[in-house]
N, C-alpha and C. Protein backbone atom coordinates (compact mmCIF):
# COMPACT_ATOMS: atom_id res chain seq x y z
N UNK A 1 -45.90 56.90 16.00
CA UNK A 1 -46.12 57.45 14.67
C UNK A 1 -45.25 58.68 14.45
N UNK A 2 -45.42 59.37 15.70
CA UNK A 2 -43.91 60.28 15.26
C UNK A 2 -42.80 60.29 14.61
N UNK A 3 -42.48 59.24 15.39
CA UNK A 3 -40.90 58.50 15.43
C UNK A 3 -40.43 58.38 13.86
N UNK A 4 -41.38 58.45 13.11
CA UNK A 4 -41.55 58.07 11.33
C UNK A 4 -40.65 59.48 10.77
N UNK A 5 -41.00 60.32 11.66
CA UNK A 5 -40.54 61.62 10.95
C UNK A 5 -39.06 61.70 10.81
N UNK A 6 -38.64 60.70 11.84
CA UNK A 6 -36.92 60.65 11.82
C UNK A 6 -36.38 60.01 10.88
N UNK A 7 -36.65 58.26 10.37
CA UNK A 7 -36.58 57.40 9.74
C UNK A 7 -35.66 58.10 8.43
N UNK A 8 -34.68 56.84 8.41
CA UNK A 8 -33.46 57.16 7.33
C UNK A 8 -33.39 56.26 6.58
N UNK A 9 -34.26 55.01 7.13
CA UNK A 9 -33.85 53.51 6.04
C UNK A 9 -34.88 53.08 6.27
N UNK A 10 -34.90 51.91 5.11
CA UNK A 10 -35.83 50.85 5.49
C UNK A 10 -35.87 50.01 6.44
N UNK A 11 -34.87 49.83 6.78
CA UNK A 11 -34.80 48.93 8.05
C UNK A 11 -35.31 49.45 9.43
N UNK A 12 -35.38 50.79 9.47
CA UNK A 12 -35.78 51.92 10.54
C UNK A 12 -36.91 51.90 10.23
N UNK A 13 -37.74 52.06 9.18
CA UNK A 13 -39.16 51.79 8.62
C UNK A 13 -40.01 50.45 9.18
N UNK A 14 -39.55 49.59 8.73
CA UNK A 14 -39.57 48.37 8.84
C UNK A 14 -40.24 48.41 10.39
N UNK A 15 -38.54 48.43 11.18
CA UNK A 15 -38.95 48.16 12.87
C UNK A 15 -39.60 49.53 13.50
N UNK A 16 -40.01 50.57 12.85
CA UNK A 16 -41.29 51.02 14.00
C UNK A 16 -42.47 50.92 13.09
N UNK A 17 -42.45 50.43 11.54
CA UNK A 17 -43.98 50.16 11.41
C UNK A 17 -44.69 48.85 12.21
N UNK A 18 -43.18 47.82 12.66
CA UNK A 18 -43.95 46.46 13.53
C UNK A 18 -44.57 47.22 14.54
N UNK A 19 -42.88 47.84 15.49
CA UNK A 19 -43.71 48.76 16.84
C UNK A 19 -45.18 49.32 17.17
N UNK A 20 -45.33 50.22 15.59
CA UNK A 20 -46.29 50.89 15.97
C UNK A 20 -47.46 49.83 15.95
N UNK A 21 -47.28 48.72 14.82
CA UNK A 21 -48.54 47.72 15.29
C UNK A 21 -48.29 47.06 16.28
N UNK A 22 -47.40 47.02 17.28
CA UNK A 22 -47.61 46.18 18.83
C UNK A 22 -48.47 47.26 19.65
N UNK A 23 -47.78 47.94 19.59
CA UNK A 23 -48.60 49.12 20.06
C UNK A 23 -50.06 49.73 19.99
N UNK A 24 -50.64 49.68 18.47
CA UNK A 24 -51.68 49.56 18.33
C UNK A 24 -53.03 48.57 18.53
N UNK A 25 -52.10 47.63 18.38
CA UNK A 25 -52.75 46.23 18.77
C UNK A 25 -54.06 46.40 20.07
N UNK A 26 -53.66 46.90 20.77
CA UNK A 26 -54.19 46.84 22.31
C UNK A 26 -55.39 47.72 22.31
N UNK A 27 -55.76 48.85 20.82
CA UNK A 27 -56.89 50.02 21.06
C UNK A 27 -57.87 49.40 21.30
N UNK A 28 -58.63 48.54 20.14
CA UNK A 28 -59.94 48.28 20.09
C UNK A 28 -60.27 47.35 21.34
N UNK A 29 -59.86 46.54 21.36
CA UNK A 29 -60.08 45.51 22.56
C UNK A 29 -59.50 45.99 24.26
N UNK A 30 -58.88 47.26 23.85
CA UNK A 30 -59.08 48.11 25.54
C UNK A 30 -60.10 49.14 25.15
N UNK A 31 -60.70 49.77 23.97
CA UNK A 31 -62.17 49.97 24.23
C UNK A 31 -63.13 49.45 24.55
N UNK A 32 -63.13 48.20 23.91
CA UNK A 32 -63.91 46.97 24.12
C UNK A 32 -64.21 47.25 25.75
N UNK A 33 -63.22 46.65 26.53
CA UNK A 33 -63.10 46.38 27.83
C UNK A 33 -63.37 48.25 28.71
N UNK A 34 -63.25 49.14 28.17
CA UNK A 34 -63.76 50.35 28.82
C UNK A 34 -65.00 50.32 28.68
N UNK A 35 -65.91 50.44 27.45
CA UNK A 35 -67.41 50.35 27.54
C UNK A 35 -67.77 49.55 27.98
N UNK A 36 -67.30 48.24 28.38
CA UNK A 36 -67.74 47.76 28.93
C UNK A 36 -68.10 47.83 30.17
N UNK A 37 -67.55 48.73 31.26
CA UNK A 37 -67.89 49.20 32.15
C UNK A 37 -68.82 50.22 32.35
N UNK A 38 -69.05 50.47 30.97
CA UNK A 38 -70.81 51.57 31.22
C UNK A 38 -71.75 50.55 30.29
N UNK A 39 -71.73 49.72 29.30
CA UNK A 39 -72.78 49.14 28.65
C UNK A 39 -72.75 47.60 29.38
N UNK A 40 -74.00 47.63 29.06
CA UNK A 40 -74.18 45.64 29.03
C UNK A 40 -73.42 45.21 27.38
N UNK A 41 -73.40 44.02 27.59
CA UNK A 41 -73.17 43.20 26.52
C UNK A 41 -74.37 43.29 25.15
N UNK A 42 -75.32 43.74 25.86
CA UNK A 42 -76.58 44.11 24.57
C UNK A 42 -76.19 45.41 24.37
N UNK A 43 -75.89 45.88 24.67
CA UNK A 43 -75.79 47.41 24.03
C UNK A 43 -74.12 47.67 23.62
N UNK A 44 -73.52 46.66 23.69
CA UNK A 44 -72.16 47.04 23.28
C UNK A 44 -71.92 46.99 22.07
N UNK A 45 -72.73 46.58 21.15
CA UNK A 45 -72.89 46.41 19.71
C UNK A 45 -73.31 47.94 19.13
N UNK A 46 -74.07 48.11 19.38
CA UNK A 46 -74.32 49.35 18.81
C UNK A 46 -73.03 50.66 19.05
N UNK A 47 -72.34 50.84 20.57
CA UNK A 47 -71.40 51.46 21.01
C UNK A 47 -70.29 51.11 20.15
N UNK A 48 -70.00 49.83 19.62
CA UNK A 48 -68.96 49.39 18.27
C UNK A 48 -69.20 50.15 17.32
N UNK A 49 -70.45 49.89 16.38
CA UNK A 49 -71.10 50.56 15.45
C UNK A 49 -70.80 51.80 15.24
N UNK A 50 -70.83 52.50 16.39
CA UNK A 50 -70.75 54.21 16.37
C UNK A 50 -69.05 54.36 16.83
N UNK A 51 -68.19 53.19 17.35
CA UNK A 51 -66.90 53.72 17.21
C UNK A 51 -66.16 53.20 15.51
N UNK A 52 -67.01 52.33 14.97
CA UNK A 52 -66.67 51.90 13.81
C UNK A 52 -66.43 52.84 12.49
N UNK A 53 -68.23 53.46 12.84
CA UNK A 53 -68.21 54.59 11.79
C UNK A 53 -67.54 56.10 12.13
N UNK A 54 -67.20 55.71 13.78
CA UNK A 54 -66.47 57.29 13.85
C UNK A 54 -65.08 57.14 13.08
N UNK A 55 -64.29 55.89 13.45
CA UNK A 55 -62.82 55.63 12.52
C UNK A 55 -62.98 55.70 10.91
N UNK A 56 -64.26 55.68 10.63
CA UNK A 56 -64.38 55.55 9.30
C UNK A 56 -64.35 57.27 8.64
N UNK A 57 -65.02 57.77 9.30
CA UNK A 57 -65.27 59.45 9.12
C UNK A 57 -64.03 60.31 9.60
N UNK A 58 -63.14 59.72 11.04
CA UNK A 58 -62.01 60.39 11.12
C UNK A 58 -61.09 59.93 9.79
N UNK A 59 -60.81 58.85 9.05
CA UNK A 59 -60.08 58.76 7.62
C UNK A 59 -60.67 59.72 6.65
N UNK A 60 -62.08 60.17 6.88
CA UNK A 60 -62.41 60.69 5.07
C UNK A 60 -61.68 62.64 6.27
N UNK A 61 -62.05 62.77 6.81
CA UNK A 61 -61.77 64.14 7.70
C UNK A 61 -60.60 64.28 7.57
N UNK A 62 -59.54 63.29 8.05
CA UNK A 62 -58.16 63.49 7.97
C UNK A 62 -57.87 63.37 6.79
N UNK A 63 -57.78 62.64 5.66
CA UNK A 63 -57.09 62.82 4.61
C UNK A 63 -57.11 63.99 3.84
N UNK A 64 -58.17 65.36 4.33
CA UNK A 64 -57.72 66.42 3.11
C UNK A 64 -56.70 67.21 4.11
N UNK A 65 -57.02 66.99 5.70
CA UNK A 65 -56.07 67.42 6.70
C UNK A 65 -54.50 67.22 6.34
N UNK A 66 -54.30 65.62 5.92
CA UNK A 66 -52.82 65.23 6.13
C UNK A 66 -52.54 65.74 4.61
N UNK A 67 -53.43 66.16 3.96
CA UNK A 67 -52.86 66.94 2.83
C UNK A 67 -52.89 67.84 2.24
N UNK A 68 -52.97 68.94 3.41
CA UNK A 68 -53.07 70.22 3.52
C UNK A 68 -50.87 70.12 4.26
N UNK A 69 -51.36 69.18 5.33
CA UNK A 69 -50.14 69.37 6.03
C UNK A 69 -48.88 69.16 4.96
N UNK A 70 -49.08 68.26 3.95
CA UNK A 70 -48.34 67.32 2.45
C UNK A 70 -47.40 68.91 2.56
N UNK A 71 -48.72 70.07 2.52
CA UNK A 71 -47.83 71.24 1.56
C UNK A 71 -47.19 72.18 2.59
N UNK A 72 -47.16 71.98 2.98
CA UNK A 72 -45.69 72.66 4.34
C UNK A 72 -44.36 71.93 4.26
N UNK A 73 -44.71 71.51 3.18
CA UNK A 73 -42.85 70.67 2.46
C UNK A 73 -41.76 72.49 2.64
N UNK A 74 -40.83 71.64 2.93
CA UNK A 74 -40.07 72.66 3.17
C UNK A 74 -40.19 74.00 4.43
N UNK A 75 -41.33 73.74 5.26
CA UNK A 75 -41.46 75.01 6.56
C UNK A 75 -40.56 74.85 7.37
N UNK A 76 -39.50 75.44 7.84
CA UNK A 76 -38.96 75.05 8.99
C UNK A 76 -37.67 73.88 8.24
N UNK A 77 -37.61 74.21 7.53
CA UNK A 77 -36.52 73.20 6.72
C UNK A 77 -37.12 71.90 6.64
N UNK A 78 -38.19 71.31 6.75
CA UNK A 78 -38.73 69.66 7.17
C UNK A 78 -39.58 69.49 6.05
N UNK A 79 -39.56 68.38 5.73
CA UNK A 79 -40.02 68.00 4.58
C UNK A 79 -41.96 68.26 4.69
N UNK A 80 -42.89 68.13 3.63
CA UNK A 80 -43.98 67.64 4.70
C UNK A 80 -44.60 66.71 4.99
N UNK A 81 -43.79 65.49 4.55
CA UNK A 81 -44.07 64.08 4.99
C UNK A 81 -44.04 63.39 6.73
N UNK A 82 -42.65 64.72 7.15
CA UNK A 82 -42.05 64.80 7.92
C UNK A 82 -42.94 65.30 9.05
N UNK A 83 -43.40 66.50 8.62
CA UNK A 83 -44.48 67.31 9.31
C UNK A 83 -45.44 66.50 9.62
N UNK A 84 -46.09 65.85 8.42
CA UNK A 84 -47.13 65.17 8.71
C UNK A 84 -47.38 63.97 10.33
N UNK A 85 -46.22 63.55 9.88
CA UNK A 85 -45.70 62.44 11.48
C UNK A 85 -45.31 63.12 12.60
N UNK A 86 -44.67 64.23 12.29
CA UNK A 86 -44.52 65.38 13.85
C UNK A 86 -46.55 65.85 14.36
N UNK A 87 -47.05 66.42 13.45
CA UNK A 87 -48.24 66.73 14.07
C UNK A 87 -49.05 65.80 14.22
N UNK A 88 -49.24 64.43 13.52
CA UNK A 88 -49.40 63.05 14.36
C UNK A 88 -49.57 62.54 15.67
N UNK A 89 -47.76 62.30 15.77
CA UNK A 89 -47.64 62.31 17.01
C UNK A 89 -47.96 63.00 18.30
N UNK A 90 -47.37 64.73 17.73
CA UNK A 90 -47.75 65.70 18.76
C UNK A 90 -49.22 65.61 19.61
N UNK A 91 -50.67 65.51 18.36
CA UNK A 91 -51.80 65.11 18.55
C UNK A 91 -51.90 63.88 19.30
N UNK A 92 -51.41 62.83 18.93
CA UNK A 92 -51.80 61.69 19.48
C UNK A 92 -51.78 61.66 20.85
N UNK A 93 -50.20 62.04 21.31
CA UNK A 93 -50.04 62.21 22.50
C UNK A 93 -50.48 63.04 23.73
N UNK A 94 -50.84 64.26 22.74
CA UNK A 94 -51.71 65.06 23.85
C UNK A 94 -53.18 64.57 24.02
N UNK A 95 -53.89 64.39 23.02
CA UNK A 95 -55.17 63.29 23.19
C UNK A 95 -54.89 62.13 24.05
N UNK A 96 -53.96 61.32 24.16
CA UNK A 96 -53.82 60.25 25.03
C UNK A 96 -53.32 60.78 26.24
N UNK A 97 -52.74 62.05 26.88
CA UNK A 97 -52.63 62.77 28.24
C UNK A 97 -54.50 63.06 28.20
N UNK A 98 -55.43 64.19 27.43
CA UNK A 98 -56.45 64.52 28.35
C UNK A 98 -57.31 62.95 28.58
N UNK A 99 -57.05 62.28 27.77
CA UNK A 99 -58.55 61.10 27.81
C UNK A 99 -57.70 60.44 29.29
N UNK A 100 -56.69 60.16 29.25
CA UNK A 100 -56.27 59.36 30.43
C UNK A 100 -57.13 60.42 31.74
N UNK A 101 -56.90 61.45 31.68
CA UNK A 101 -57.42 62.03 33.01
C UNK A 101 -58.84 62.71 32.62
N UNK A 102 -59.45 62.45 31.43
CA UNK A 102 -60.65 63.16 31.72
C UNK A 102 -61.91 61.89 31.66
N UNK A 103 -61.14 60.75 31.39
CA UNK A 103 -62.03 59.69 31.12
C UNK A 103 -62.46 58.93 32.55
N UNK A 104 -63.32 58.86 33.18
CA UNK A 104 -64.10 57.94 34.42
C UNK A 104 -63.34 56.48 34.24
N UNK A 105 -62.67 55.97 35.05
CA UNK A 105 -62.63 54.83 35.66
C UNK A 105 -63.85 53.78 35.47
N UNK A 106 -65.11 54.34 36.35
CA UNK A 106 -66.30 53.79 35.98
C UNK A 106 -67.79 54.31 36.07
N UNK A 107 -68.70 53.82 36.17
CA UNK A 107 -69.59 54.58 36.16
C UNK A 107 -69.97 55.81 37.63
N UNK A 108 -69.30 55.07 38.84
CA UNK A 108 -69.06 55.97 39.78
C UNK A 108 -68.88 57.01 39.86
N UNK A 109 -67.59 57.13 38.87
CA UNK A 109 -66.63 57.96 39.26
C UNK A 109 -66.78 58.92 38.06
N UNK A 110 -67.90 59.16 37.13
CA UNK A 110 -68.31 59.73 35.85
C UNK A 110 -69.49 61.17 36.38
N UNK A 111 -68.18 62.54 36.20
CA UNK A 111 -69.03 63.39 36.64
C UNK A 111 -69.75 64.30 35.52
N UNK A 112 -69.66 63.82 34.53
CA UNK A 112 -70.52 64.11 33.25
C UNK A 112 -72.11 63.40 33.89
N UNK A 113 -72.20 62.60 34.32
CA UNK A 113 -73.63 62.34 35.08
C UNK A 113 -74.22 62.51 36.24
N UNK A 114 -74.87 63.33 36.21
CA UNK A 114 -75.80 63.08 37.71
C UNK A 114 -75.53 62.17 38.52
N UNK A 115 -75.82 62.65 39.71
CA UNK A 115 -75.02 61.34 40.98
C UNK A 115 -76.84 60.45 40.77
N UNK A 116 -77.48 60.61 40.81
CA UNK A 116 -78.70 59.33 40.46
C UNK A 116 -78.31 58.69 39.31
N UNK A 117 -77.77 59.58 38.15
CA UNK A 117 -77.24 58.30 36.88
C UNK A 117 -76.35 57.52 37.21
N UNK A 118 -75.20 58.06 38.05
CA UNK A 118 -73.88 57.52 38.41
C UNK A 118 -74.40 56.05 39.28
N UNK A 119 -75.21 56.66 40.09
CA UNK A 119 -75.69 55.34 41.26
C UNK A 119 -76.36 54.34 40.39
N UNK A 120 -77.73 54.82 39.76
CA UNK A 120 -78.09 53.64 38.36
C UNK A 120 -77.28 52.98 37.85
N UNK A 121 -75.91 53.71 36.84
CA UNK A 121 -75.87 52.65 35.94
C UNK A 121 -74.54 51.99 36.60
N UNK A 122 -74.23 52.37 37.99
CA UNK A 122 -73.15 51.29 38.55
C UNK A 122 -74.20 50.48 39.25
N UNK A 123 -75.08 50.24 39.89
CA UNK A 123 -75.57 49.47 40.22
C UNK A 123 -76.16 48.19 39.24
N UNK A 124 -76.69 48.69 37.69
CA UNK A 124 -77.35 48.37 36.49
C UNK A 124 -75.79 47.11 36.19
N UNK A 125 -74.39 47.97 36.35
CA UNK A 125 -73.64 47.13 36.19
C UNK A 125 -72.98 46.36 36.95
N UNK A 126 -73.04 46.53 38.33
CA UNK A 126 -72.66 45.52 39.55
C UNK A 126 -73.93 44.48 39.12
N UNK A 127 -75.49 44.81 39.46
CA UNK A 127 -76.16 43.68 39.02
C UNK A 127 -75.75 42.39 37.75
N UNK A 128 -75.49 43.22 36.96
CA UNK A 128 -75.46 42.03 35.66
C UNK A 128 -73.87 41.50 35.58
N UNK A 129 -72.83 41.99 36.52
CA UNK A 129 -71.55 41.09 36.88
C UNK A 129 -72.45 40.34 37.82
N UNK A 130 -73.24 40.38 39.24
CA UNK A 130 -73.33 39.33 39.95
C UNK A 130 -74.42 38.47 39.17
N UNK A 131 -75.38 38.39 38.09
CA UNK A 131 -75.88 37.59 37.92
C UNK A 131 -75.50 36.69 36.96
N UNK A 132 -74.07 37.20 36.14
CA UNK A 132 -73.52 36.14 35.27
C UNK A 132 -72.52 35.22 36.21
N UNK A 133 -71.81 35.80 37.53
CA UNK A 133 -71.18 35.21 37.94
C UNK A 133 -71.46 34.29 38.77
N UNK A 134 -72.96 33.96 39.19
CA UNK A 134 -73.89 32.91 39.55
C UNK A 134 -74.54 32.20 38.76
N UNK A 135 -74.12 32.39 37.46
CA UNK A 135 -74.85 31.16 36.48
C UNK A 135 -73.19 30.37 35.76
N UNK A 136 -72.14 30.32 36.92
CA UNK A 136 -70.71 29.61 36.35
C UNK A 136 -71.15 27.90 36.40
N UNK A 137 -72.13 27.64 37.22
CA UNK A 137 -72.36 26.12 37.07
C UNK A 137 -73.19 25.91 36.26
N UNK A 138 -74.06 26.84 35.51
CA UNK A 138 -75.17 26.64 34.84
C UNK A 138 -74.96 26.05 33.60
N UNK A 139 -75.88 26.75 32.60
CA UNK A 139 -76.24 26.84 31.27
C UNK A 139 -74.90 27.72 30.91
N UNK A 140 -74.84 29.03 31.56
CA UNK A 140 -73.74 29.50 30.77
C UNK A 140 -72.49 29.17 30.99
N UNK A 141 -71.94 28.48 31.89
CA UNK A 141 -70.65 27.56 31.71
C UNK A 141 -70.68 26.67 31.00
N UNK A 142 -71.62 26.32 30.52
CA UNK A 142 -71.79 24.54 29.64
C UNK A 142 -71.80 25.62 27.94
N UNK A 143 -72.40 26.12 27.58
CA UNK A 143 -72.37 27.31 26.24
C UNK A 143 -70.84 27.72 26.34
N UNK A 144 -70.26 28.33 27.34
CA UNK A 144 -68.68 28.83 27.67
C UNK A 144 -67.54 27.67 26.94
N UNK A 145 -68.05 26.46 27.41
CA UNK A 145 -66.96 25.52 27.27
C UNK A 145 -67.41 25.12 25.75
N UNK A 146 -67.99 24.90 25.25
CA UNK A 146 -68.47 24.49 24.16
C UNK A 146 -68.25 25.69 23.00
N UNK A 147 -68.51 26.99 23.58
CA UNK A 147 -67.58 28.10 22.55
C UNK A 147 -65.91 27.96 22.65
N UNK A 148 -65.68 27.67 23.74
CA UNK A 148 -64.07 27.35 24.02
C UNK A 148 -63.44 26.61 22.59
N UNK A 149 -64.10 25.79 22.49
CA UNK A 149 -63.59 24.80 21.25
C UNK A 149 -63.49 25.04 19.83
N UNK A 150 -62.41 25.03 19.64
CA UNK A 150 -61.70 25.85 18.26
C UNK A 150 -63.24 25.47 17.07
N UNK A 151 -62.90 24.43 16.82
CA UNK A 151 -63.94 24.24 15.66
C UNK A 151 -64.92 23.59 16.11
N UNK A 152 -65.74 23.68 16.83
CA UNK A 152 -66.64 23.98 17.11
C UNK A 152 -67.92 25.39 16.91
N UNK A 153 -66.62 26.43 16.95
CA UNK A 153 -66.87 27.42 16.77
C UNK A 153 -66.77 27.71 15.52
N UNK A 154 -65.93 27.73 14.62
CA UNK A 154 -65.48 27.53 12.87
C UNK A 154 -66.71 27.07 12.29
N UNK A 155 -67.22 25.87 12.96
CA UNK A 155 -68.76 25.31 12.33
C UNK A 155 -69.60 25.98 12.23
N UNK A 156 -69.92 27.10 13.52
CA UNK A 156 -71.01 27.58 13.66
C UNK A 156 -71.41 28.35 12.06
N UNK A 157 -72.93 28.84 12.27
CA UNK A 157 -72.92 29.53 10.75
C UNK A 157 -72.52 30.89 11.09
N UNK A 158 -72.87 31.45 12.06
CA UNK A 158 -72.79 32.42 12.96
C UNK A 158 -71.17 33.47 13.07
N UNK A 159 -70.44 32.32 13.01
CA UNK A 159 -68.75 32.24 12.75
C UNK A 159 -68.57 33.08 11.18
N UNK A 160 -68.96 32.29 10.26
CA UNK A 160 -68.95 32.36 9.01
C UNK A 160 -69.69 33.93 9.07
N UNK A 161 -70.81 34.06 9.42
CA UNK A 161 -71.58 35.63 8.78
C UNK A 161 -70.95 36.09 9.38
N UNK A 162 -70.64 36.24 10.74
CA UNK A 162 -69.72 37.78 11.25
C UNK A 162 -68.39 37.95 10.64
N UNK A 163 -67.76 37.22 10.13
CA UNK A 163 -66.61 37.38 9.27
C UNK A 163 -67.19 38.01 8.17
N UNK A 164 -67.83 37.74 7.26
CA UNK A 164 -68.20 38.33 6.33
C UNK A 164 -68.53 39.76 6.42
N UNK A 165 -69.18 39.88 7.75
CA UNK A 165 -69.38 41.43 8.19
C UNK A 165 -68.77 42.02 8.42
N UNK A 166 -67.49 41.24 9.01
CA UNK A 166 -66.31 42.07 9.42
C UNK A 166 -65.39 42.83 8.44
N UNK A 167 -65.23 41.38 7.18
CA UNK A 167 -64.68 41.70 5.73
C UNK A 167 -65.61 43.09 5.28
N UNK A 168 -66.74 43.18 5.42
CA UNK A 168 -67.58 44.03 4.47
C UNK A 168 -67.43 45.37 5.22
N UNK A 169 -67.29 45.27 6.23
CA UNK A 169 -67.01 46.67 7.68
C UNK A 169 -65.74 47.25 6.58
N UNK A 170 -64.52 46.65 7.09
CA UNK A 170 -63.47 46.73 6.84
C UNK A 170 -63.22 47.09 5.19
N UNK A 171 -63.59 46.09 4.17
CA UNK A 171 -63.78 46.84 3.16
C UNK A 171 -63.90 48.21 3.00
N UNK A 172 -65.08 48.21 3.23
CA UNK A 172 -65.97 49.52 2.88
C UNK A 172 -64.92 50.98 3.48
N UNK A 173 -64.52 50.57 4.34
CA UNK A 173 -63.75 51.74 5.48
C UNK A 173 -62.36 51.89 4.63
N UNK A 174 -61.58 50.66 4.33
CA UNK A 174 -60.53 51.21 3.88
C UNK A 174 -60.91 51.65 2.06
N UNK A 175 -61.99 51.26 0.99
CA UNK A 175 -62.52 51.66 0.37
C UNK A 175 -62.81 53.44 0.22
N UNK A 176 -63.01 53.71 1.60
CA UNK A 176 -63.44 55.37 1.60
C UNK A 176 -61.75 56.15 2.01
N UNK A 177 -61.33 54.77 2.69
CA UNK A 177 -59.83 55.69 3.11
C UNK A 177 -58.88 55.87 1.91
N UNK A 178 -58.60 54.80 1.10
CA UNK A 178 -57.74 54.64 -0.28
C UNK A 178 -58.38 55.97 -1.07
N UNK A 179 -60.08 55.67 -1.50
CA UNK A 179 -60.54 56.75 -2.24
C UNK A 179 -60.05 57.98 -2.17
């Protein structure tokens, strides 16, 4: 997102707005896969929920921010469009240095908790990896393969409402962000 602050053409536009979506691509679904190492699968819904509405509240927070920054047009000779993508980036990147080293691996290794929480909820989550990974001949491999299947899944009604939820999530969020 930095990188924007340089941009001379459209064509320079163009190839780091793809970049920045390859790049972005990977957030939600490597959160996904981090909570997942402190929640079960029942409680990972709600942990969405509250990262859903936090992206929703960092847009209404940032936009009087990125346009406060708008008016530093001209500081330093730089436009403040310009600015805006320098302190972007600058942020982004230092947020992505502390979380890399202040964030736990796993529940072990999480010294924001008590070593009895730490031992609980890695054990809470070693248990429920070994008891899904002993039901691979079961019921839940036979449900597994049967979600596998493109439309199969398309049929479900289940398919249909969470899209709708997703549309209505999404709505609503970029609704408060445009506003």
């Amino acid at each position: 997102a930095g990188s924007f602050a340089l941009v001379q053409s459209s064509t320079a536009f163009l190839l780091l707005r793809v970049l920045l979506g390859v790049f972005e691509s990977g957030t939600f679904p490597c959160m996904w896969a981090y909570l997942a190492r402190f929640y079960s699968p029942e409680e990972l819904g709600a942990s969405y929920a509250y990262i859903s509405t936090s992206t929703a509240l960092a847009q209404i927070i940032g936009s009087p921010i990125a346009a406060g920054i708008l008016l530093m047009d001209g500081f330093g000779g730089i436009s403040g469009w310009q600015w805006l993508f320098i302190i972007e980036g600058i942020t982004s990147v230092c947020f992505g240095i502390i979380l890399y080293h202040a964030l736990p691996s796993a529940p072990k290794t999480a010294l924001f908790l008590t070593p009895e929480d730490r031992e609980w909820l890695q054990e809470k989550q070693d248990g429920y990896i070994t008891k899904h990974q002993n039901h691979k001949d079961g019921a839940l491999s036979t449900i597994w393969r049967e979600c596998c299947r493109f439309w199969t899944v398309m049929k479900d009604w289940r398919t249909l409402y969470l899209s709708v939820v997703l549309f209505a999530i999404t709505q609503a969020m970029y609704g408060c962000v445009f506003f």
